[in-house]
Structures are given as structure tokens and as C-alpha cells.
N, C-alpha and C. Protein backbone atom coordinates (compact mmCIF):
# COMPACT_ATOMS: atom_id res chain seq x y z
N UNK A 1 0.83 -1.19 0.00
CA UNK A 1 0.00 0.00 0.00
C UNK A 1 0.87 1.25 0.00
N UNK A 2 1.54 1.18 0.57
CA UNK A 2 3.00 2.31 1.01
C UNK A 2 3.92 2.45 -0.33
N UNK A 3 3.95 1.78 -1.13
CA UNK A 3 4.53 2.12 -2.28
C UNK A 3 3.61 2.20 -3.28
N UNK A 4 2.55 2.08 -3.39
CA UNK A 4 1.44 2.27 -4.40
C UNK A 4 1.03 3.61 -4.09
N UNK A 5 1.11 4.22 -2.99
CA UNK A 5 0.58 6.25 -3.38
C UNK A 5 1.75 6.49 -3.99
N UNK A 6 2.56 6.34 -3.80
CA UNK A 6 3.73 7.22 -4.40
C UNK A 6 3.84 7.29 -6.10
N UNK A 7 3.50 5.95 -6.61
CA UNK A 7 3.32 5.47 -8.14
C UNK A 7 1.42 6.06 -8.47
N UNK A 8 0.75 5.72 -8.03
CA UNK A 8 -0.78 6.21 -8.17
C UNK A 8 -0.43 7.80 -8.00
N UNK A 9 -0.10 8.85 -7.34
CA UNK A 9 0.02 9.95 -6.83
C UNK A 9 1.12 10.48 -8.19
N UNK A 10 2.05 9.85 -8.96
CA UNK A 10 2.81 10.76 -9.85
C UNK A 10 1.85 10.70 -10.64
N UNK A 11 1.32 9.36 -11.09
CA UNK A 11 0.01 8.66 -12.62
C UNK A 11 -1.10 10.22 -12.52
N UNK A 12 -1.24 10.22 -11.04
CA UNK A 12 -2.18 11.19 -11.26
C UNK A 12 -1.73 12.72 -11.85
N UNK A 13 -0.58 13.10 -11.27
CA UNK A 13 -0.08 13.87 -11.86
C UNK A 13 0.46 14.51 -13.47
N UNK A 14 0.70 13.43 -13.61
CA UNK A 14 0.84 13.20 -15.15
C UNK A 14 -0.63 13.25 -15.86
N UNK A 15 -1.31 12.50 -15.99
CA UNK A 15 -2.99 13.03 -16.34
C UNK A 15 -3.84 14.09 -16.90
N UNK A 16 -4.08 13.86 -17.36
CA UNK A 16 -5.18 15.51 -17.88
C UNK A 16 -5.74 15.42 -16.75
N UNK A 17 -6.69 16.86 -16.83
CA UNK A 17 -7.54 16.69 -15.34
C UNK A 17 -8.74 15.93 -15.58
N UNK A 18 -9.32 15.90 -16.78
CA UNK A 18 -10.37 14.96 -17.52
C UNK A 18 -10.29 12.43 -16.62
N UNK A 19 -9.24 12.40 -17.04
CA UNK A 19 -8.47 11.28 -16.58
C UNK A 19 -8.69 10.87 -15.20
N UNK A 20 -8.65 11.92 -14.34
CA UNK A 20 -8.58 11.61 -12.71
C UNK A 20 -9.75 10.67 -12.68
N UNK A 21 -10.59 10.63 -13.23
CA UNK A 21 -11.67 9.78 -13.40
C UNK A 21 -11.82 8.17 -13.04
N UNK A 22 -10.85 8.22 -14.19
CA UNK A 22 -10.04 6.57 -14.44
C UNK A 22 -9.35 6.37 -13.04
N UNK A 23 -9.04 7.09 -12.48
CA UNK A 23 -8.60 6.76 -11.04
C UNK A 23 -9.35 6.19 -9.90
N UNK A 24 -10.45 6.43 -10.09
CA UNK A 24 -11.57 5.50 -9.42
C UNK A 24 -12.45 6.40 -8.69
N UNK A 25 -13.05 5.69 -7.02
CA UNK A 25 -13.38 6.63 -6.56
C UNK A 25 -12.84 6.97 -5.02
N UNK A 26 -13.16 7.46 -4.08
CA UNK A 26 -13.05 7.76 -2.58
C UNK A 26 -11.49 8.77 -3.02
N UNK A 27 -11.87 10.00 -3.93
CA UNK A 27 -10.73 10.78 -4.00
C UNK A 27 -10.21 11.31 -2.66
N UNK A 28 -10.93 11.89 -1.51
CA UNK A 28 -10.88 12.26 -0.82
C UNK A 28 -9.83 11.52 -0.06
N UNK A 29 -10.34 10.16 0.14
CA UNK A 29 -9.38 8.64 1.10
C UNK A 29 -8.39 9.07 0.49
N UNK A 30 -8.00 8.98 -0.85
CA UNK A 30 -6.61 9.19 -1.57
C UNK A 30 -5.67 10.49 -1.25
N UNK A 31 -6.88 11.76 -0.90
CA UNK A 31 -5.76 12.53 -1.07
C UNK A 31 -5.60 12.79 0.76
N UNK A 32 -6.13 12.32 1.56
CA UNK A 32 -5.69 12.53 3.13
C UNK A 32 -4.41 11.25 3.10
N UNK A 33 -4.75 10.16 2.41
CA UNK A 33 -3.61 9.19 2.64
C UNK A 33 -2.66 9.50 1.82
N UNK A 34 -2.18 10.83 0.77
CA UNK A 34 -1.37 10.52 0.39
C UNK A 34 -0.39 11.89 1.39
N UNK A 35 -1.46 12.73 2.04
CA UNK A 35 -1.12 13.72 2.96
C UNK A 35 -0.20 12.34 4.21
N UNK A 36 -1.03 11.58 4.91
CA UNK A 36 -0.43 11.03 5.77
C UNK A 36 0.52 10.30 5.82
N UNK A 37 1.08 10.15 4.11
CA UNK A 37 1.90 8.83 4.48
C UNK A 37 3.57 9.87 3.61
N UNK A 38 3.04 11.22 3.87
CA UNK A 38 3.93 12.10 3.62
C UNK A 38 4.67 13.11 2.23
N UNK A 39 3.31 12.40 1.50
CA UNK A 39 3.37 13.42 0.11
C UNK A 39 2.23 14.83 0.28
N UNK A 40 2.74 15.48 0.79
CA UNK A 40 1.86 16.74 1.23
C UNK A 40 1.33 17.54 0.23
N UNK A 41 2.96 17.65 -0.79
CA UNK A 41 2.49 18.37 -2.13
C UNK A 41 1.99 17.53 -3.35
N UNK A 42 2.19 16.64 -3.00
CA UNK A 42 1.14 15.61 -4.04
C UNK A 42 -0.56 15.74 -3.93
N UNK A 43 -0.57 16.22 -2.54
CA UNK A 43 -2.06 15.71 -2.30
C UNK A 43 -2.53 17.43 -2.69
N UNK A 44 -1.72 18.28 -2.01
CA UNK A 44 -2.20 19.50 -2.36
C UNK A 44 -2.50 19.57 -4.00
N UNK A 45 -1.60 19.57 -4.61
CA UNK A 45 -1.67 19.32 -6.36
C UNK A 45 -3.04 18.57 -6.58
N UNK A 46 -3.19 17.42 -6.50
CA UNK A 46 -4.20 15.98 -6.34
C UNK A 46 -5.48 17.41 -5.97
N UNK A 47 -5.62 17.83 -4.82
CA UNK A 47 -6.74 17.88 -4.47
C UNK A 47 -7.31 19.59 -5.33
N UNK A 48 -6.28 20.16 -5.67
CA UNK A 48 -6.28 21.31 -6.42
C UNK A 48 -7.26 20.65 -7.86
N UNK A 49 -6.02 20.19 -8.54
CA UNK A 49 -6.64 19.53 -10.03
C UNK A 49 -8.29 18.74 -10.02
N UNK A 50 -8.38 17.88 -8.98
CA UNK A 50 -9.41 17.93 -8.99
C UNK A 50 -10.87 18.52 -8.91
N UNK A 51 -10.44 19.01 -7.64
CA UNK A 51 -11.60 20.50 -7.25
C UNK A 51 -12.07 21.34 -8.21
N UNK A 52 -10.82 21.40 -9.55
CA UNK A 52 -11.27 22.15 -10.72
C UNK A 52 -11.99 20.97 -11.72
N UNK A 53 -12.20 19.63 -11.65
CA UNK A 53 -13.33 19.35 -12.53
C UNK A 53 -14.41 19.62 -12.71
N UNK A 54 -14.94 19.60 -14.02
CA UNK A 54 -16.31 20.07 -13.84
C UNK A 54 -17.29 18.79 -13.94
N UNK A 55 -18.45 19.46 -13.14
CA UNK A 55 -19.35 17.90 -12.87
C UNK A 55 -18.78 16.79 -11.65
N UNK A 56 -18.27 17.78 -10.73
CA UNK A 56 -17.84 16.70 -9.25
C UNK A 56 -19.06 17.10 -8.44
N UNK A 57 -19.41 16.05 -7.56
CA UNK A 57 -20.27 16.07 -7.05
C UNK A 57 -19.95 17.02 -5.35
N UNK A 58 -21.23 17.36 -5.25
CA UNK A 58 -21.01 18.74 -4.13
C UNK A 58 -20.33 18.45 -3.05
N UNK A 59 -20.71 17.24 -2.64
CA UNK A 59 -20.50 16.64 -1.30
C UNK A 59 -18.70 16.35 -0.99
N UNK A 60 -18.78 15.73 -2.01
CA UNK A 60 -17.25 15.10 -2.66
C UNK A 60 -16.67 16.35 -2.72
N UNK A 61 -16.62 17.42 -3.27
CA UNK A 61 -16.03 18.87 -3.53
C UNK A 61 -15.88 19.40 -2.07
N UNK A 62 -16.89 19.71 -1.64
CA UNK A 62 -16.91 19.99 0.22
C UNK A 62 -15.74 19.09 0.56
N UNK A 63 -16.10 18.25 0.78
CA UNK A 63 -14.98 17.24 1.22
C UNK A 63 -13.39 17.79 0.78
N UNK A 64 -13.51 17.41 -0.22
CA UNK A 64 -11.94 17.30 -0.83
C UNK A 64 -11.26 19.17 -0.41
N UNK A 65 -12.43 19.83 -0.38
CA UNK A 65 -12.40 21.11 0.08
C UNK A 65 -11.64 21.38 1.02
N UNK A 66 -12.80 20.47 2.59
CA UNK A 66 -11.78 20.12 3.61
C UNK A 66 -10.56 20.10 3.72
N UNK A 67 -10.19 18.56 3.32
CA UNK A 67 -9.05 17.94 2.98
C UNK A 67 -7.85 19.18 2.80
N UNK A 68 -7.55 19.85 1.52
CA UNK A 68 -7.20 20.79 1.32
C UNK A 68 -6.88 22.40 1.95
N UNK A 69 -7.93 22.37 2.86
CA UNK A 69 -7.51 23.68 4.19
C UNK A 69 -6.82 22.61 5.16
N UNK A 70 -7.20 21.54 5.34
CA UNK A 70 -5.78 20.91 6.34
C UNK A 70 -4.51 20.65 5.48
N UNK A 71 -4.55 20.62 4.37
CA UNK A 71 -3.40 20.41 3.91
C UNK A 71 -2.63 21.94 3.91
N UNK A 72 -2.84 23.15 3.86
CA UNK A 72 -2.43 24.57 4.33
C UNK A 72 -2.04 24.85 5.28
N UNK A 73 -3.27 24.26 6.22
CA UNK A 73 -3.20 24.65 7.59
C UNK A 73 -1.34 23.62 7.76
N UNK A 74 -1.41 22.98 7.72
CA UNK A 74 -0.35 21.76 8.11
C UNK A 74 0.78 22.60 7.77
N UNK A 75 1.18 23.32 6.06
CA UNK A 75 2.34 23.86 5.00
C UNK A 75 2.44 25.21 6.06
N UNK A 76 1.19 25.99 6.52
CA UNK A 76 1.66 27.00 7.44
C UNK A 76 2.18 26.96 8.82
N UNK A 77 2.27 25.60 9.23
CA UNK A 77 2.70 25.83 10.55
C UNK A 77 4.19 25.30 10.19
N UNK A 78 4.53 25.24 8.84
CA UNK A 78 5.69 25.36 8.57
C UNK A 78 6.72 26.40 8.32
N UNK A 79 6.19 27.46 8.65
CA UNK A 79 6.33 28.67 8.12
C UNK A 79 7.13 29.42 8.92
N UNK A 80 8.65 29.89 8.91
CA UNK A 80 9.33 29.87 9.64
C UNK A 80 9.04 31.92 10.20
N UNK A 81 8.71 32.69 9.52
CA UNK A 81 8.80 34.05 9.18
C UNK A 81 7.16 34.03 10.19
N UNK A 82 6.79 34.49 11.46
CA UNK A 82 5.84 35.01 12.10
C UNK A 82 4.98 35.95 11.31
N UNK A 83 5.38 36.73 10.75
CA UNK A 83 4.30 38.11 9.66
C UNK A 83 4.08 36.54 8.99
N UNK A 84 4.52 35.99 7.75
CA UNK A 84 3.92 35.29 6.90
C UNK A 84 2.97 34.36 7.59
N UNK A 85 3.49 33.66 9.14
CA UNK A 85 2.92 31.80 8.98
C UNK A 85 1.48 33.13 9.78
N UNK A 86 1.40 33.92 10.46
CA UNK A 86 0.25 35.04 10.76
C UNK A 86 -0.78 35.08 9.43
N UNK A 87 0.16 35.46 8.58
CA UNK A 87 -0.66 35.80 7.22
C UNK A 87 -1.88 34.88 7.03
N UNK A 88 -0.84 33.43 6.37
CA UNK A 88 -1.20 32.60 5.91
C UNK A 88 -2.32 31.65 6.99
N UNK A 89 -2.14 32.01 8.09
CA UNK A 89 -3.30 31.32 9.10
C UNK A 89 -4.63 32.05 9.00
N UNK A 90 -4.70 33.41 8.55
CA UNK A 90 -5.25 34.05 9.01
C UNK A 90 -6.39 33.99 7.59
N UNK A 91 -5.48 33.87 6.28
CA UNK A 91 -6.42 33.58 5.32
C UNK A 91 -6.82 32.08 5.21
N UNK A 92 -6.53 31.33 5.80
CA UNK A 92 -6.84 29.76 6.22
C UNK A 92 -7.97 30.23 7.28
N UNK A 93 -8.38 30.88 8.11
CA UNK A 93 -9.37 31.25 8.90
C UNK A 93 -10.35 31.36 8.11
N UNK A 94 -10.34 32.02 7.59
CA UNK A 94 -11.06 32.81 6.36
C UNK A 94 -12.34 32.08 5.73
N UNK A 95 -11.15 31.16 5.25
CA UNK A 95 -11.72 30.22 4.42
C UNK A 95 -12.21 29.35 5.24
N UNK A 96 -11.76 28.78 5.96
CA UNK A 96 -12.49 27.57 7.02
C UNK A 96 -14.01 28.74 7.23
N UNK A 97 -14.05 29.46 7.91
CA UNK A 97 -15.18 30.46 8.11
C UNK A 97 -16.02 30.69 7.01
N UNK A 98 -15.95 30.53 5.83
CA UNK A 98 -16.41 30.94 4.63
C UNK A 98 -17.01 29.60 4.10
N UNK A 99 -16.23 28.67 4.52
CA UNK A 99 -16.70 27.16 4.06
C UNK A 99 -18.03 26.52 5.10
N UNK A 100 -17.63 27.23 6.24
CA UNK A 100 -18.77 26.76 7.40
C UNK A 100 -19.99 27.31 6.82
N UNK A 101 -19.98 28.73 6.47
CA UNK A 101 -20.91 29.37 6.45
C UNK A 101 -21.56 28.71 4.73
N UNK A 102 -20.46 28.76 4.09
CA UNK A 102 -21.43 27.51 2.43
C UNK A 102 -22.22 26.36 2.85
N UNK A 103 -21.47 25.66 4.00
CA UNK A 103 -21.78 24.49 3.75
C UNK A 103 -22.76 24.15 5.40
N UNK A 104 -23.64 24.89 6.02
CA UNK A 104 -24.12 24.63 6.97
C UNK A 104 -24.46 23.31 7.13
N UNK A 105 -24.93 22.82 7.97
CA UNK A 105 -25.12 21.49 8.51
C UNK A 105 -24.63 20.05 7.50
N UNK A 106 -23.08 20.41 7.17
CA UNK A 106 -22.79 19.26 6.71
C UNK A 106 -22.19 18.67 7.22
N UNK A 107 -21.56 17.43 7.02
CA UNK A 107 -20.70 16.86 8.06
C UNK A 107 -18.91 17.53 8.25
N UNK A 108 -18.46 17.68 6.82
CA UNK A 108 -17.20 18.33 6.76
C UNK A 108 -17.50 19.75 7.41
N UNK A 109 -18.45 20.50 7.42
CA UNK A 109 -18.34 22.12 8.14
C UNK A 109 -18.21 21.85 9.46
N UNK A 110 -19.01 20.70 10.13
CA UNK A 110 -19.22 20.36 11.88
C UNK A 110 -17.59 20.07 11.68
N UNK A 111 -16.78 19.52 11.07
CA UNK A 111 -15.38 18.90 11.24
C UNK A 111 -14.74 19.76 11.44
N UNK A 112 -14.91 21.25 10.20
CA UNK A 112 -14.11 22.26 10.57
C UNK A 112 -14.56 23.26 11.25
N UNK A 113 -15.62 23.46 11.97
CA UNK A 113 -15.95 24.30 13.05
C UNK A 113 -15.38 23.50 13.74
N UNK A 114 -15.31 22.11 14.49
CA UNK A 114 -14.25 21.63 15.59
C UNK A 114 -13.12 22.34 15.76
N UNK A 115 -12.11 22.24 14.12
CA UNK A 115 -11.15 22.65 14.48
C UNK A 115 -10.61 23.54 14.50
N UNK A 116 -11.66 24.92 14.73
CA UNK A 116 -11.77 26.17 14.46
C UNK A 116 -10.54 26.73 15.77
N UNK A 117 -10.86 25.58 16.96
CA UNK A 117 -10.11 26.71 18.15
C UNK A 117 -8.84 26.18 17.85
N UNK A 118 -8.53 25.12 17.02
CA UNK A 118 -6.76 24.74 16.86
C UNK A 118 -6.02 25.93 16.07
N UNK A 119 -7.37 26.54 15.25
CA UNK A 119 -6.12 27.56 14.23
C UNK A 119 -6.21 28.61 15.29
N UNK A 120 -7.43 29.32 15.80
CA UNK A 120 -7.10 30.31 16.87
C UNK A 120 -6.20 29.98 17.55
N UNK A 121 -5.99 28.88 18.03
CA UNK A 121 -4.60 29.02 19.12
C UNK A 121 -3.22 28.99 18.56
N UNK A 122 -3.29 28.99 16.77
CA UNK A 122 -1.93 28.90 16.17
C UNK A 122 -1.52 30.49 15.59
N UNK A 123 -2.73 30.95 15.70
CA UNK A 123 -2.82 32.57 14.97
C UNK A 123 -2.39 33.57 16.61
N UNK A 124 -2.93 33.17 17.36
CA UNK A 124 -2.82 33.44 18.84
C UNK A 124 -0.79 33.32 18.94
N UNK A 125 -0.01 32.08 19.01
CA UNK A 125 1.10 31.57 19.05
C UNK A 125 1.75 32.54 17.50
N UNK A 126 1.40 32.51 16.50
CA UNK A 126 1.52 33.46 15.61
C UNK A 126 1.57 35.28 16.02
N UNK A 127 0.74 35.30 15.95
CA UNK A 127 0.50 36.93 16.48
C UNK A 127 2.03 37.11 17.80
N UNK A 128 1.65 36.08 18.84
CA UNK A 128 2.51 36.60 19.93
C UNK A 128 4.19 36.08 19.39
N UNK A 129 4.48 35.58 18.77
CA UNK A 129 5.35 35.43 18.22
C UNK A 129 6.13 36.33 17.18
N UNK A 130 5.58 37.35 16.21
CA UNK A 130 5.10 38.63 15.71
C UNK A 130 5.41 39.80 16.64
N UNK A 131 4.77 39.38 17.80
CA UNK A 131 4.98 40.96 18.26
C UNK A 131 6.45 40.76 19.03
N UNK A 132 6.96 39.69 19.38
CA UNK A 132 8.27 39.25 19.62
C UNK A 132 9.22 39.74 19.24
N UNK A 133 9.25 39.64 17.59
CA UNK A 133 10.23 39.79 16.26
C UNK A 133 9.97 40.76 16.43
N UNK A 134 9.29 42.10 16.00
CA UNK A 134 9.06 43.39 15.72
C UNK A 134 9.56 44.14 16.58
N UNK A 135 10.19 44.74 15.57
CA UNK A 135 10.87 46.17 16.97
C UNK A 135 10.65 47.68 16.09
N UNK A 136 9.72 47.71 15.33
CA UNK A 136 8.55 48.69 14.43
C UNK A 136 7.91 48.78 15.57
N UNK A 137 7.24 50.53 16.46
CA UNK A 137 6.62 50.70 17.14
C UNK A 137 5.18 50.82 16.52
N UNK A 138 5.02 51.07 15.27
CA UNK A 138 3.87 51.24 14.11
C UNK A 138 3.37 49.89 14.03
N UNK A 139 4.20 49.09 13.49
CA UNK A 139 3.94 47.40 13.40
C UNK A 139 3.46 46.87 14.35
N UNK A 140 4.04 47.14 16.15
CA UNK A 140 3.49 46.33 17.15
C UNK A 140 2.47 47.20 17.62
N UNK A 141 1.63 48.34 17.31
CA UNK A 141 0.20 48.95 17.29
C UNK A 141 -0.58 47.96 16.40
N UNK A 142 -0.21 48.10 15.02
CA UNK A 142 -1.21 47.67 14.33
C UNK A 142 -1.36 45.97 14.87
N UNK A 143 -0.10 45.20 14.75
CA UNK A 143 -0.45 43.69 15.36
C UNK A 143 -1.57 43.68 16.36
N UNK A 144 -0.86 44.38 17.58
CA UNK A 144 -2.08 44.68 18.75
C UNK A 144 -3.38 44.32 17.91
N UNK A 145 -3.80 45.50 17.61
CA UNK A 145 -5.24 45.55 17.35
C UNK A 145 -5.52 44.55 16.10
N UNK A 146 -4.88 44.12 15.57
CA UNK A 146 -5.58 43.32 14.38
C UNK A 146 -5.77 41.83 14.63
N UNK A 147 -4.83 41.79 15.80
CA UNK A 147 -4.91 40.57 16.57
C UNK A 147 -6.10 40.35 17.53
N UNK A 148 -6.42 41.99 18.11
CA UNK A 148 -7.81 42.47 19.07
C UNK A 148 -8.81 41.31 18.53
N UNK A 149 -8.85 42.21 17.11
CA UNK A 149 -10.16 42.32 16.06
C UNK A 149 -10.30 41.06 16.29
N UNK A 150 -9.25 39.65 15.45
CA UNK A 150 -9.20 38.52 15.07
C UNK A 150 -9.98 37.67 16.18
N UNK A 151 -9.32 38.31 17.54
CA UNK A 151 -10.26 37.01 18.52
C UNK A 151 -11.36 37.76 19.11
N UNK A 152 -12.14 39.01 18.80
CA UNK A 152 -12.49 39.26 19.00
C UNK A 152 -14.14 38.82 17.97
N UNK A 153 -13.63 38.76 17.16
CA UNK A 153 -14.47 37.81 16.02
C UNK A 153 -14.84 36.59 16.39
N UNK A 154 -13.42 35.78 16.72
CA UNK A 154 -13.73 34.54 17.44
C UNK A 154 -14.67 33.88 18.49
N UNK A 155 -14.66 35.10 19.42
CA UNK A 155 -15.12 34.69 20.31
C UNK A 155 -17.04 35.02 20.27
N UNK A 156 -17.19 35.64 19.11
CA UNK A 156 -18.86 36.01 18.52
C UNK A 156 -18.82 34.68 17.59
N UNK A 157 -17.97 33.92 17.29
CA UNK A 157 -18.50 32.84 16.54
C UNK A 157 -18.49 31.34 17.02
């Protein structure tokens, strides 16, 4: 199984996006297992190309949707630069928030409203990490408050 994503995961790559087809189905299974067994940018690619077919079914799209903000969320806590891995959490918020609100009472939105307080506490560890680095008296005003705003949002949702 462990050497079959790695060969299935290039095939897919290589592919028109038409093709992914021929790949079968449970895209979703495919692209968290090819996240877990350590092709991160395979699955990101994988779950990109797909998401752009046309005629995928909603549920499956939600899903693979999912899939895909954890695969970000995961690439940003890689992020060595505090302003950026801030950035990039913060438009990962966004979107998790934006996806809840598309996709009310589905099962993937209940998944990512769960894991709504893991990114607050990484944007939180972000931010205070930010105001750390900064020695801009302009920069650690605006952090302050934009950081205010951020959980201040949070805590109304």
C-alpha cells in the first residue's frame, strides 16, 4: 500500500484533469492518505486539479475542500517568518469560516468548526510570536489591534 501512493500519486499527476476519473473513486481517502503517508504536495496538487473538474459532485467537492484547508493549515505551521505563517493562518481562517458558512449542517463544516479553536490558538502563538520579532513601534500597534479584532471575532462565533 505504502509504495502504491507514491506510483498512483505521480500517474495522477501526469494526467489531464479529464483522466482523474479513471482513477476511481473515494478521491478524498486518496488525497488525506497521500497527505499522511507524507506526500503533502502531491495531495495538495491531487486535491487542487481535482476541485477544478467540472461535474464533481457537491459533497465530494466539500470534502476534498476540507481535505485541502488541512493540507495549508499543516504547510503553514511550517512557516518559519511570524508576519507570513500570521498571514497565511489568518487567510486559512477565512476560508475555514467561509466554508462553514457555504456548507451549513454538513458533516465536513461540523469537522471544521471543531477545528476552528486549533487555528485560533496557532494565529494566537503566531500573532505573539510577531509581536516578539518586531521592533517597528507602528507594526506592534497595528499587530495589537488586528490581533484584538481577530479574537475578538472569534469569540462572537
Amino acid at each position: 500500500m505504502i509504495l502504491a501512493l507514491p506510483l498512483l500519486a505521480s500517474l495522477a499527476l501526469q494526467a489531464q484533469p479529464q483522466d482523474f476519473y479513471a482513477l476511481g473513486r473515494d478521491r478524498v481517502r486518496f488525497a488525506r492518505e497521500l497527505h499522511r503517508y507524507g506526500y503533502g504536495e502531491l495531495a495538495e496538487i491531487y486535491c487542487t486539479r481535482v476541485e477544478a473538474l467540472p461535474g464533481i459532485d457537491a459533497a465530494e467537492l466539500a470534502s476534498l475542500k476540507s481535505v485541502h484547508m488541512d493540507l495549508q493549515m499543516g504547510a503553514a505551521r511550517d512557516i518559519d517568518d511570524p508576519i507570513a505563517r500570521k498571514q497565511q493562518l489568518a487567510k486559512i481562517l477565512e476560508a475555514k469560516e467561509d466554508f462553514i458558512d457555504a456548507n451549513p449542517g454538513s458533516p465536513e463544516a461540523k469537522d471544521v468548526a471543531a477545528e476552528l479553536p486549533e487555528i485560533y490558538q496557532l494565529l494566537g502563538e503566531a500573532y505573539a510570536n510577531a509581536l516578539q520579532a518586531s521592533t517597528d513601534p507602528q507594526q506592534l500597534t497595528d499587530l495589537r489591534k488586528e490581533g484584538k479584532d481577530v479574537f475578538v471575532r472569534g469569540e462572537r462565533s
